[in-house]
C-alpha atoms as a PDB file:
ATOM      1  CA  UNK A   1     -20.345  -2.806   9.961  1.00  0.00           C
ATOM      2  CA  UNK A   2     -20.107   0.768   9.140  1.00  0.00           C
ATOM      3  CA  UNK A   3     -16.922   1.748   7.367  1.00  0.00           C
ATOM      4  CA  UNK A   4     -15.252   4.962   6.102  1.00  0.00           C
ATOM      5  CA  UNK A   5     -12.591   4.109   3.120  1.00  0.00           C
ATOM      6  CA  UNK A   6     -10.598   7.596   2.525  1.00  0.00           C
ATOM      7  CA  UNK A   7      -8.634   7.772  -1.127  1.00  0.00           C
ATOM      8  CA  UNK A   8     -11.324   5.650  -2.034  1.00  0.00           C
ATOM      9  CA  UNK A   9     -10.937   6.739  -5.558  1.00  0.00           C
ATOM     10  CA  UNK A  10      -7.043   5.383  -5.393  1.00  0.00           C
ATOM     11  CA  UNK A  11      -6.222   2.155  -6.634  1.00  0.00           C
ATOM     12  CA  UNK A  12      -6.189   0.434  -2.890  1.00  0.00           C
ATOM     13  CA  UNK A  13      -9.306   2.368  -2.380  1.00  0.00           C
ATOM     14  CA  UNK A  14     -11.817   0.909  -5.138  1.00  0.00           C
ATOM     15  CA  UNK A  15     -10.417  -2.115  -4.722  1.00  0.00           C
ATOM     16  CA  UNK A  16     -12.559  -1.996  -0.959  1.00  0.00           C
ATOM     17  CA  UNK A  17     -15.539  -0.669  -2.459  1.00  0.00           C
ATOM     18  CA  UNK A  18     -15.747  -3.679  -4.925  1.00  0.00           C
ATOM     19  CA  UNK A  19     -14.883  -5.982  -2.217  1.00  0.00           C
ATOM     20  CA  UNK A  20     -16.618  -4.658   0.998  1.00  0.00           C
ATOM     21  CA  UNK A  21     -20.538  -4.138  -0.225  1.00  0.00           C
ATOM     22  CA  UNK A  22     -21.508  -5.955   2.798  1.00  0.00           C
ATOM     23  CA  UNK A  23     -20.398  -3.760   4.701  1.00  0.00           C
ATOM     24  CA  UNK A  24     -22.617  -0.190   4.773  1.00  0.00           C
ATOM     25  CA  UNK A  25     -19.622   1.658   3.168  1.00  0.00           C
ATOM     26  CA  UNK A  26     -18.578   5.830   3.006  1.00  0.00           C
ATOM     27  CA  UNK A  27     -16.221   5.835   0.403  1.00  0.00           C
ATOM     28  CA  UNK A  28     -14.834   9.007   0.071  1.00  0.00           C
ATOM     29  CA  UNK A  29     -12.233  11.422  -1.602  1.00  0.00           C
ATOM     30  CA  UNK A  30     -10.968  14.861  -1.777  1.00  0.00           C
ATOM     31  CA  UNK A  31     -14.178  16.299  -3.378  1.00  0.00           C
ATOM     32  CA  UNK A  32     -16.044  15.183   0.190  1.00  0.00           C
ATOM     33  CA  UNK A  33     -13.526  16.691   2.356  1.00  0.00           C
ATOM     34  CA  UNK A  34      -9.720  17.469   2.738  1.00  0.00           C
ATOM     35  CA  UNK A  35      -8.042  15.212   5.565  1.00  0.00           C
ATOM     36  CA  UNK A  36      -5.714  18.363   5.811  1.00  0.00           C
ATOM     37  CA  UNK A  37      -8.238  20.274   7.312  1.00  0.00           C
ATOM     38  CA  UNK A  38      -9.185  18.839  10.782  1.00  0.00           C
ATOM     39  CA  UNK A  39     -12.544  20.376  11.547  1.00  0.00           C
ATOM     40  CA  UNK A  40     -13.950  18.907   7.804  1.00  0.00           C
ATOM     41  CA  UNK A  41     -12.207  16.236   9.092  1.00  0.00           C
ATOM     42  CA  UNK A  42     -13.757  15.680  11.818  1.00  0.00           C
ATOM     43  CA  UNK A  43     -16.950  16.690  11.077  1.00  0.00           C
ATOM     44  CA  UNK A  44     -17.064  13.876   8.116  1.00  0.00           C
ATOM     45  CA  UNK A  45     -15.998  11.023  10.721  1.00  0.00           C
ATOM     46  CA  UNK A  46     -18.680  12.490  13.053  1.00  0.00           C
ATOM     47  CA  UNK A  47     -21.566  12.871  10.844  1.00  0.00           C
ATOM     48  CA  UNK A  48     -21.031   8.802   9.614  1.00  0.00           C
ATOM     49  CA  UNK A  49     -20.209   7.342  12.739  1.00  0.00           C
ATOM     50  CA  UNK A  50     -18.338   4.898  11.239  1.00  0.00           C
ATOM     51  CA  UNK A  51     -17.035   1.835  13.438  1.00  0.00           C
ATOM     52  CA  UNK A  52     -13.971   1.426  11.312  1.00  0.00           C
ATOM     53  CA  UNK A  53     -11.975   4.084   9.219  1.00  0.00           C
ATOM     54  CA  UNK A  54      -9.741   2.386   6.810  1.00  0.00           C
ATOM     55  CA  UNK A  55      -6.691   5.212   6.030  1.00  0.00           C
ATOM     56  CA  UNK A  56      -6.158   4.874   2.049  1.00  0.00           C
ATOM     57  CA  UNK A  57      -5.262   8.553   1.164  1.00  0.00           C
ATOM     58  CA  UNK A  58      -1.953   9.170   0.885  1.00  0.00           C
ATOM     59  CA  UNK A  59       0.881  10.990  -1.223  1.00  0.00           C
ATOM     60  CA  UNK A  60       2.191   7.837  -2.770  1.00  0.00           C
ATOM     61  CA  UNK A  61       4.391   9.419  -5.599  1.00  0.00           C
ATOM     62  CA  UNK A  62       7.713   8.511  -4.115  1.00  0.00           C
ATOM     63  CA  UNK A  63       9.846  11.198  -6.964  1.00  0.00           C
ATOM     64  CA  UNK A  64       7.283  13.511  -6.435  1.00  0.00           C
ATOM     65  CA  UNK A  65       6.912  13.791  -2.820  1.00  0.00           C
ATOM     66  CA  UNK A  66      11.079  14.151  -3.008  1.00  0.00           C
ATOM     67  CA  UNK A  67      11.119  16.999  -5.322  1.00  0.00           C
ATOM     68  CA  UNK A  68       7.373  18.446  -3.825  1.00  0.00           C
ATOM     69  CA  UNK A  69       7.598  17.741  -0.403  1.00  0.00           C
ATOM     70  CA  UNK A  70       5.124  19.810   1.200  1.00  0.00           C
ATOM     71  CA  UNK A  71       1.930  18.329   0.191  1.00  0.00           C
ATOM     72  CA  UNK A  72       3.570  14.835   1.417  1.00  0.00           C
ATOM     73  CA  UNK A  73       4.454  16.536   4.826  1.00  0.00           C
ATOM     74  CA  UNK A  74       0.767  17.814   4.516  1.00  0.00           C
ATOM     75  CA  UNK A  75      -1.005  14.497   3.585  1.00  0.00           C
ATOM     76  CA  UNK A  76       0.567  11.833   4.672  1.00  0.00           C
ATOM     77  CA  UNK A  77       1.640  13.203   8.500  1.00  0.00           C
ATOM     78  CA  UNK A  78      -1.107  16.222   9.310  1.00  0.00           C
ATOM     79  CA  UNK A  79      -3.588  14.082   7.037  1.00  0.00           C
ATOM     80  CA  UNK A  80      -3.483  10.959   9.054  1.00  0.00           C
ATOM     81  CA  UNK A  81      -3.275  12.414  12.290  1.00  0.00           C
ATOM     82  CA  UNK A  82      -6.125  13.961  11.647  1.00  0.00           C
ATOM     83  CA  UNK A  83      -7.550  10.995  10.759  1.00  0.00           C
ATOM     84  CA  UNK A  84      -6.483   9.707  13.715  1.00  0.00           C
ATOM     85  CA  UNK A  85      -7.673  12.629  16.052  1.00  0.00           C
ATOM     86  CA  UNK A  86     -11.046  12.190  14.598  1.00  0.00           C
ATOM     87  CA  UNK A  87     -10.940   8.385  14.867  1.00  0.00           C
ATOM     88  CA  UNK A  88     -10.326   8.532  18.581  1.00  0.00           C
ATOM     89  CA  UNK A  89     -12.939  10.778  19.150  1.00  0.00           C
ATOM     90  CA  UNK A  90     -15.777   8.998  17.763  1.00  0.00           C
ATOM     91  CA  UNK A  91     -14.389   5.287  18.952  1.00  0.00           C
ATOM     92  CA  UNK A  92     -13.712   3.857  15.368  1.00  0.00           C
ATOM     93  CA  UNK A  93     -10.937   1.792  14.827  1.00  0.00           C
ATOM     94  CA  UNK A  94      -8.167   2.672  12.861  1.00  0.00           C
ATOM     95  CA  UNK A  95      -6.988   1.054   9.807  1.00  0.00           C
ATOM     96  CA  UNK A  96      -4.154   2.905   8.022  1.00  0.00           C
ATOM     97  CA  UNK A  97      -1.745   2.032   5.347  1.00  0.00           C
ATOM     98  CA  UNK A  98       1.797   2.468   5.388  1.00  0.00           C
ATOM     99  CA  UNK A  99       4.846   1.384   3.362  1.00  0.00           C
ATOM    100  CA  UNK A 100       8.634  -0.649   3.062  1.00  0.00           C
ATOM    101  CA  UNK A 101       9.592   2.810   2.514  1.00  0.00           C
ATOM    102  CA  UNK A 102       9.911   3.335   6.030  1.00  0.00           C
ATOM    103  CA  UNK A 103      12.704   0.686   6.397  1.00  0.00           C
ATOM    104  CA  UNK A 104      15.856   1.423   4.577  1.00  0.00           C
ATOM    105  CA  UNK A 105      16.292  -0.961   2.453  1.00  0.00           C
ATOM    106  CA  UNK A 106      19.724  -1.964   3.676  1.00  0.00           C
ATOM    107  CA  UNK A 107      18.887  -5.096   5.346  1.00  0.00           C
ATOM    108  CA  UNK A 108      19.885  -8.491   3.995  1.00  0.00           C
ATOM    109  CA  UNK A 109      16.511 -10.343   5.162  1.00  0.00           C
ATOM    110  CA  UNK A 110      13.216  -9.582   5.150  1.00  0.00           C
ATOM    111  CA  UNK A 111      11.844  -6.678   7.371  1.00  0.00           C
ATOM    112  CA  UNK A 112       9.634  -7.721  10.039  1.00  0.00           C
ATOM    113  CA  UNK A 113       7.423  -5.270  12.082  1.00  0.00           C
ATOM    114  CA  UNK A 114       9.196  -4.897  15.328  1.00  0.00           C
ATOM    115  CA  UNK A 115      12.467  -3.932  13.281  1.00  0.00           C
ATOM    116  CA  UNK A 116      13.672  -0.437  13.268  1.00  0.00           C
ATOM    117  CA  UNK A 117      12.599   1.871  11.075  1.00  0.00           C
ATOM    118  CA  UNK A 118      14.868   4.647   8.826  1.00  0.00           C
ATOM    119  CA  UNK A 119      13.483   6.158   5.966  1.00  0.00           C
ATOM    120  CA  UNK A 120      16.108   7.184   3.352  1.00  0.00           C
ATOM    121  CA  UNK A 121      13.212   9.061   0.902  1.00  0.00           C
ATOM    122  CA  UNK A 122      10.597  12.072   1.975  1.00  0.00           C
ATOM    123  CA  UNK A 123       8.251   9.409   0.757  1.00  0.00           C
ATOM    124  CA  UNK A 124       9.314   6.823   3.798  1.00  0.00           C
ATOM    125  CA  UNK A 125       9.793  10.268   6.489  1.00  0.00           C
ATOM    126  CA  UNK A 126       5.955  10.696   5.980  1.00  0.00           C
ATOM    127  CA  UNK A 127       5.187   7.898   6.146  1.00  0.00           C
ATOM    128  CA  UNK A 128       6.783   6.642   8.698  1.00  0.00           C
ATOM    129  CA  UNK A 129       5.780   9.810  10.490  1.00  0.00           C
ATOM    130  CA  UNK A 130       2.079   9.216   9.824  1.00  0.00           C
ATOM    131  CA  UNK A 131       2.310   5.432  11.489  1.00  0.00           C
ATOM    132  CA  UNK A 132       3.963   7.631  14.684  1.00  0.00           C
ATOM    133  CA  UNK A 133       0.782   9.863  14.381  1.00  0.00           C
ATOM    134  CA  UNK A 134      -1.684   7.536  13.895  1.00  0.00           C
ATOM    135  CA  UNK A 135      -0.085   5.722  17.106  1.00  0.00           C
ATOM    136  CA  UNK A 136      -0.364   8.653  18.973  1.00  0.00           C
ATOM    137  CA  UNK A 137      -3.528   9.641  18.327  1.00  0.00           C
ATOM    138  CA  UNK A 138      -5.548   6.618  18.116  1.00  0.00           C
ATOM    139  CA  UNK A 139      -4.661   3.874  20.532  1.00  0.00           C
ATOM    140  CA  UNK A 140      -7.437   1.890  18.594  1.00  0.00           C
ATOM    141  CA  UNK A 141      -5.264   1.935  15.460  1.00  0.00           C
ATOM    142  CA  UNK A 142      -3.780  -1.147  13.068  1.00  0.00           C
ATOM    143  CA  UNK A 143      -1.011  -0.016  10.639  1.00  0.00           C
ATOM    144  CA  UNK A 144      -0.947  -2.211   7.564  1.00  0.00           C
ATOM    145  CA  UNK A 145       2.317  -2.266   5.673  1.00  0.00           C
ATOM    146  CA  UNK A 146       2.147  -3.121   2.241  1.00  0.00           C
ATOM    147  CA  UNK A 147       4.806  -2.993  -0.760  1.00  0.00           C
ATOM    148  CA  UNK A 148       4.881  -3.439  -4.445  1.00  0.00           C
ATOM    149  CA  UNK A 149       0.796  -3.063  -4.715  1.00  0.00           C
ATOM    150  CA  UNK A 150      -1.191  -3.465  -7.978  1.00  0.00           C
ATOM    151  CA  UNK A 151      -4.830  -3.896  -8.350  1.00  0.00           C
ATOM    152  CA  UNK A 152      -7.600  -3.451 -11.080  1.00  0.00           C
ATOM    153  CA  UNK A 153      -7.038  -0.054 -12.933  1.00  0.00           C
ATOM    154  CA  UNK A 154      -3.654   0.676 -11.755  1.00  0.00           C
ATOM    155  CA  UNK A 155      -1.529   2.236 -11.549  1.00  0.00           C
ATOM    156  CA  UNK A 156       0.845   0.563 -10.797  1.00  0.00           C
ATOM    157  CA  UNK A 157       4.001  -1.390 -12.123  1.00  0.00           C
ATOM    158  CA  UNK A 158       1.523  -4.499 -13.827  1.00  0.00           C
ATOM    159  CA  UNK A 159      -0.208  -1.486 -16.079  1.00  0.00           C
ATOM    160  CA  UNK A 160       3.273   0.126 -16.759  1.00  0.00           C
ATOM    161  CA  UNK A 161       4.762  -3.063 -18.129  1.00  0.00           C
ATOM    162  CA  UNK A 162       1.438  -3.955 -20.063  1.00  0.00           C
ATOM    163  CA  UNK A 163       1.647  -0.166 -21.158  1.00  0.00           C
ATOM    164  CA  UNK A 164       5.327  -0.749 -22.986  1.00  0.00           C
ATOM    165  CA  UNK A 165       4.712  -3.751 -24.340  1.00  0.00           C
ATOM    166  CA  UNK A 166       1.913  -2.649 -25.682  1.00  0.00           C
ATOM    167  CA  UNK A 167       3.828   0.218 -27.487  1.00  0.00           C
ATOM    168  CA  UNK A 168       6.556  -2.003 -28.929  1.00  0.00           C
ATOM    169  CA  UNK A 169       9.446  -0.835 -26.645  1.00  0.00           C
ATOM    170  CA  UNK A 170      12.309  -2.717 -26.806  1.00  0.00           C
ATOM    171  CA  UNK A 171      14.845  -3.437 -25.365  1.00  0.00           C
ATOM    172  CA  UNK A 172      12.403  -3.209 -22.448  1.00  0.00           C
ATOM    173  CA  UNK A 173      14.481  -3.250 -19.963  1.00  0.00           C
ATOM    174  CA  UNK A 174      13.907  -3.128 -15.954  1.00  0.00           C
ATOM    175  CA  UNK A 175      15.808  -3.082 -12.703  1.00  0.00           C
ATOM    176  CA  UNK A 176      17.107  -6.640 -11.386  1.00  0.00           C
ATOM    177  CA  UNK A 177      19.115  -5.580  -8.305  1.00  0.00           C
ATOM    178  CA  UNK A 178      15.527  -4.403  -5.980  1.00  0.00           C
ATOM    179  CA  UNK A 179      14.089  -7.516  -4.450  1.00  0.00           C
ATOM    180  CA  UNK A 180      10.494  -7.475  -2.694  1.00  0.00           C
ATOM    181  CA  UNK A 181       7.100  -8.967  -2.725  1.00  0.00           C
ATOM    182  CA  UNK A 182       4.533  -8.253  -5.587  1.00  0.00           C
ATOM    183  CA  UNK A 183       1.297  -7.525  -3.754  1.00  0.00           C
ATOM    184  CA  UNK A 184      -2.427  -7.799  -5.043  1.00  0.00           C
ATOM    185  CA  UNK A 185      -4.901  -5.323  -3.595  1.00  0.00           C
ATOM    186  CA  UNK A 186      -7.469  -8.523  -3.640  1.00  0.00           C
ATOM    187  CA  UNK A 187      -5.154  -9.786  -1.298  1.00  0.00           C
ATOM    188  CA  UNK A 188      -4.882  -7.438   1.140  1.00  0.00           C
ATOM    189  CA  UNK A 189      -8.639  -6.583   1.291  1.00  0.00           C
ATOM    190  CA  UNK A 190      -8.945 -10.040   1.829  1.00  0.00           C
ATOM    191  CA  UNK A 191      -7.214 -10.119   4.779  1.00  0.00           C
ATOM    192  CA  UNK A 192      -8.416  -6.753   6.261  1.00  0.00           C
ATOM    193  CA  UNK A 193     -11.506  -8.635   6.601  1.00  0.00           C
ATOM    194  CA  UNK A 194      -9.646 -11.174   8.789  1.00  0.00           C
ATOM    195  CA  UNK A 195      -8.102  -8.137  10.651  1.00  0.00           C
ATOM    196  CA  UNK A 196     -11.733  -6.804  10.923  1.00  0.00           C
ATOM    197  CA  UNK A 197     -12.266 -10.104  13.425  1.00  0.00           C
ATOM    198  CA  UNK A 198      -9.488  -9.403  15.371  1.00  0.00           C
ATOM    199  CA  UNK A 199      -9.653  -5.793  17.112  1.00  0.00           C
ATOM    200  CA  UNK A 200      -6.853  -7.168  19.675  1.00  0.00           C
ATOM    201  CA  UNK A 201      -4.433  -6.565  17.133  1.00  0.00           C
ATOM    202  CA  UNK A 202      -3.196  -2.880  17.060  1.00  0.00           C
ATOM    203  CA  UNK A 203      -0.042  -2.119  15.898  1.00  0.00           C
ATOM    204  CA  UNK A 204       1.943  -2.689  12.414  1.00  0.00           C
ATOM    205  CA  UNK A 205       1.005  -5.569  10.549  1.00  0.00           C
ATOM    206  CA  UNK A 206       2.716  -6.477   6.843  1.00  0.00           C
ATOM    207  CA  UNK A 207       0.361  -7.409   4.570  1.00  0.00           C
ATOM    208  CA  UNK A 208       2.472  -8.605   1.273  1.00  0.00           C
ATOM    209  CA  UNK A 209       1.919 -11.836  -0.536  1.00  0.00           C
ATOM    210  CA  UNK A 210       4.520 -14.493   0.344  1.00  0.00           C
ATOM    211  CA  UNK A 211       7.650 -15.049  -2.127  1.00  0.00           C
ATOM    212  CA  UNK A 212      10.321 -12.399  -3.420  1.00  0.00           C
ATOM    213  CA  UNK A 213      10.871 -11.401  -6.981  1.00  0.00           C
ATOM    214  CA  UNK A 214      13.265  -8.587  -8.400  1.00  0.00           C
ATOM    215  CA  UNK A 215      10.895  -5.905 -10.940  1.00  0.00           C
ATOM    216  CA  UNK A 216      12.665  -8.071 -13.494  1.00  0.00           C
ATOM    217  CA  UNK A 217      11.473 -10.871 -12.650  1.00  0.00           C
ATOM    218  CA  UNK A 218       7.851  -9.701 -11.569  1.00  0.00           C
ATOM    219  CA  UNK A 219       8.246  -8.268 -15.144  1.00  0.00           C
ATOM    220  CA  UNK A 220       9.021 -11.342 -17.057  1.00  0.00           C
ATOM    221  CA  UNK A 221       5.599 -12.690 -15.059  1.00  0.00           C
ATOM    222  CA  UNK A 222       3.569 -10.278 -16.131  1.00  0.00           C
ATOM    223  CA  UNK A 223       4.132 -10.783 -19.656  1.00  0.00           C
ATOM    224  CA  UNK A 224       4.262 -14.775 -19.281  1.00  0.00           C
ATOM    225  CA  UNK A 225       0.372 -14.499 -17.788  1.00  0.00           C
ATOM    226  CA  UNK A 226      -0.554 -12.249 -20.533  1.00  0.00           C
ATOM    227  CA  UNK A 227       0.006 -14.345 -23.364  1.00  0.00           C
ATOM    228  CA  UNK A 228       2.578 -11.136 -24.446  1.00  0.00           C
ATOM    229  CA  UNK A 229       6.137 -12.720 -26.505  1.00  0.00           C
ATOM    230  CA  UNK A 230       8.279  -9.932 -24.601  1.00  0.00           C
ATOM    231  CA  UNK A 231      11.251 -10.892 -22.562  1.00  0.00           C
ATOM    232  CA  UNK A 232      12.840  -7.977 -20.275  1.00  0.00           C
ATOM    233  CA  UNK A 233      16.105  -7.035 -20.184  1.00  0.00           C
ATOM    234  CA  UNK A 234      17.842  -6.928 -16.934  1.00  0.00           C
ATOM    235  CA  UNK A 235      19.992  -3.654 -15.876  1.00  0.00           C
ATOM    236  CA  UNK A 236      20.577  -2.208 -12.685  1.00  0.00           C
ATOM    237  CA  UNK A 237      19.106   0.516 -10.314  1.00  0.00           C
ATOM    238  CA  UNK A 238      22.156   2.629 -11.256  1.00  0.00           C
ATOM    239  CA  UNK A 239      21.225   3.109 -14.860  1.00  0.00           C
ATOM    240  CA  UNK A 240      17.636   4.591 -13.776  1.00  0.00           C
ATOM    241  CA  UNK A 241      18.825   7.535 -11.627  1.00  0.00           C
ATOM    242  CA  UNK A 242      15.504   8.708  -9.762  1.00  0.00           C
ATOM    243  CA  UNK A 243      15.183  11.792  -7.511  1.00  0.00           C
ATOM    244  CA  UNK A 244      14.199   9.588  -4.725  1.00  0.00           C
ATOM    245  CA  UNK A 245      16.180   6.444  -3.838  1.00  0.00           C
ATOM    246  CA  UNK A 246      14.993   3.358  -4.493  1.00  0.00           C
ATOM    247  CA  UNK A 247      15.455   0.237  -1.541  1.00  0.00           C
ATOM    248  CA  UNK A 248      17.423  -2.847  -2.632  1.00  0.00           C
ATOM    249  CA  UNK A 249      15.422  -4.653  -0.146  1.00  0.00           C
ATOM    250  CA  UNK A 250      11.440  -4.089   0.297  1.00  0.00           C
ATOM    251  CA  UNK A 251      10.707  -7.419   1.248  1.00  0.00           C
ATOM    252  CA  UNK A 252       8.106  -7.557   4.133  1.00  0.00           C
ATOM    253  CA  UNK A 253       7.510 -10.838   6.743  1.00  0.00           C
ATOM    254  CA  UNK A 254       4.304 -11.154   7.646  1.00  0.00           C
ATOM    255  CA  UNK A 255       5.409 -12.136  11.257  1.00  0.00           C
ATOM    256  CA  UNK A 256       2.385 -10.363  13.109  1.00  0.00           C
ATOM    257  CA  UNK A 257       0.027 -13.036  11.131  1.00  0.00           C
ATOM    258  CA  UNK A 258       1.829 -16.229  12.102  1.00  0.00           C
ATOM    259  CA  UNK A 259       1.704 -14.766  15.536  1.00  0.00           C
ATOM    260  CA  UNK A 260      -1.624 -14.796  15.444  1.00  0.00           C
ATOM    261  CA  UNK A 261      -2.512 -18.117  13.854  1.00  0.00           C
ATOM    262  CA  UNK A 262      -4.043 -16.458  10.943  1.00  0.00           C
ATOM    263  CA  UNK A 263      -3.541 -17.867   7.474  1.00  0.00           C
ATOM    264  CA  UNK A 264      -0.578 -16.733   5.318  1.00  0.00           C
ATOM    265  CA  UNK A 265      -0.647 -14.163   1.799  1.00  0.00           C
ATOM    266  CA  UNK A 266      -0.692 -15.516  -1.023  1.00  0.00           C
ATOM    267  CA  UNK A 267       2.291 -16.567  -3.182  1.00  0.00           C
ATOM    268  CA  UNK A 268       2.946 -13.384  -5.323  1.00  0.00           C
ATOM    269  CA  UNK A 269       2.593 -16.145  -8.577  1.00  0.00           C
ATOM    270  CA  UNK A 270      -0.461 -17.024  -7.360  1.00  0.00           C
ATOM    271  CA  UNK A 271      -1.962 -13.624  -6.531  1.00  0.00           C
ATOM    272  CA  UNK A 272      -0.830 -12.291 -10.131  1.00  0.00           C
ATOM    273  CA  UNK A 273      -2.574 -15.038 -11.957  1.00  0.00           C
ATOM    274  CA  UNK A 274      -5.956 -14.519  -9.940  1.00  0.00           C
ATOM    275  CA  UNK A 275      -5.621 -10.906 -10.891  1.00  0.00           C
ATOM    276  CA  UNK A 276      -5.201 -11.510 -14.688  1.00  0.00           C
ATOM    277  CA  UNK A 277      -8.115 -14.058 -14.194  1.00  0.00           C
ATOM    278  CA  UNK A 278     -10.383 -11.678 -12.810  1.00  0.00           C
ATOM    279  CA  UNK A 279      -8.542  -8.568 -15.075  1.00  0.00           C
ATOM    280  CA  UNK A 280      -7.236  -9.982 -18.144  1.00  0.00           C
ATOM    281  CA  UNK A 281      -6.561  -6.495 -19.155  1.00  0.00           C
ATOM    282  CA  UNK A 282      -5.462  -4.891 -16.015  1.00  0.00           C
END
């Protein structure tokens, strides 16, 4: 199958080059073209032909996107619609990652993908915006929601906490009152290629692995898997004031994949000890 991976220099991005070399692959990143710009666009997605384009560019700096907000407006909305535009015009399908940030947080179970959305960051707006592009412009389009990610290289929160420890800080202490679902970028791929079998299903789709954790306990995890004598100090989201809000609640259902009769995520536990397996240092 012929597949264009965009960001594919981002963490979620190399992860599909390692994992996808069956495939005949176009990874590419800014340096090959800018999604911002819709002719190189669509020139790029032309010139390949690809059958599938999976979406991994984004603006993912949630305190930077709130304090810089135009290149988020820029990337993650014009970006993906151009995507999108270009996607539908060559008859690829579309594969393009969103976030929990588009959900608010507030609810008091897990978010499913028919639920409504409502941002509360700039971070979640484009995003959320993005998914309503993609939509728009490519009917042939799969949005894949996924929250808390880490994979080989970072970064992400895994490399942060390995990061401290590593420097001695104490007391390390991390947020206990934000609950959601630690996700593996070996897990996802994994089950884009089970997505890849199924072109019938177009829409949102959460992708996180199964179980819940607070940071503090993801935290306290991290360290027990590598071998590391450091025990994290709980403390609430109100003592780390951040320019863009954090949600209480990210936690995803993966309701679209029982629907379908295809077989669960991972347990987060699970998924983190496969990764320090296969990355024993990060």
């Amino acid at each position: 199958m012929k597949i264009m991976i965009t960001g594919a220099r981002g963490m979620l991005g190399r992860s599909f080059t390692r994992r996808f070399k069956e495939h005949e692959l176009l990874p590419v990143d800014i340096d090959d073209f800018d999604i911002i710009d819709l002719q190189a666009t669509g020139q790029a997605v032309w010139q390949f032909k690809p059958e599938v384009v999976i979406h991994c560019a984004a603006a993912t700096n949630v305190d930077d996107c709130e304090t810089n907000q135009g290149p988020a407006w820029e990337v993650n909305v014009n970006g993906t619609a151009n995507i999108a535009e270009a996607c539908a015009e060559c008859g690829a399908r579309l594969i393009a990652f969103s976030t929990d940030y588009v959900f608010s947080g507030e609810s008091d179970r897990p978010y499913i993908e028919f639920d409504t959305t409502g941002p509360k960051t700039v971070y979640g707006m484009t995003k959320m915006l993005g998914e309503m592009a993609a939509a728009q412009y490519c009917t042939n389009s799969t949005i894949v929601r996924v929250a808390w990610l880490y994979g080989p290289g970072g970064p992400s929160f895994v490399h942060s906490m390995l990061r401290l420890a590593a420097e001695g800080t104490t007391p390390l202490r991390v947020v206990d009152d934000q609950v959601g679902n630690p996700t593996s970028t070996g897990a996802v791929v994994e089950h884009i290629k089970l997505l890849l079998e199924h072109p019938e299903i177009t829409g949102p789709v959460h992708l996180t692995c199964e179980g819940h954790a607070t940071w503090c306990e993801f935290a306290a995890e991290i360290f027990r898997l590598a071998g590391l004598d450091c025990n994290p100090a709980p403390c609430s989201t109100s003592e780390f004031p951040r320019p863009a809000p954090r949600p209480a609640n990210s936690q995803l259902d993966n309701t679209v994949l029982i629907r379908h009769n295809l077989p669960p995520m991972p347990h987060w536990r699970q998924a983190l000890a496969e990764f320090f397996r296969e990355h024993p240092d990060g």
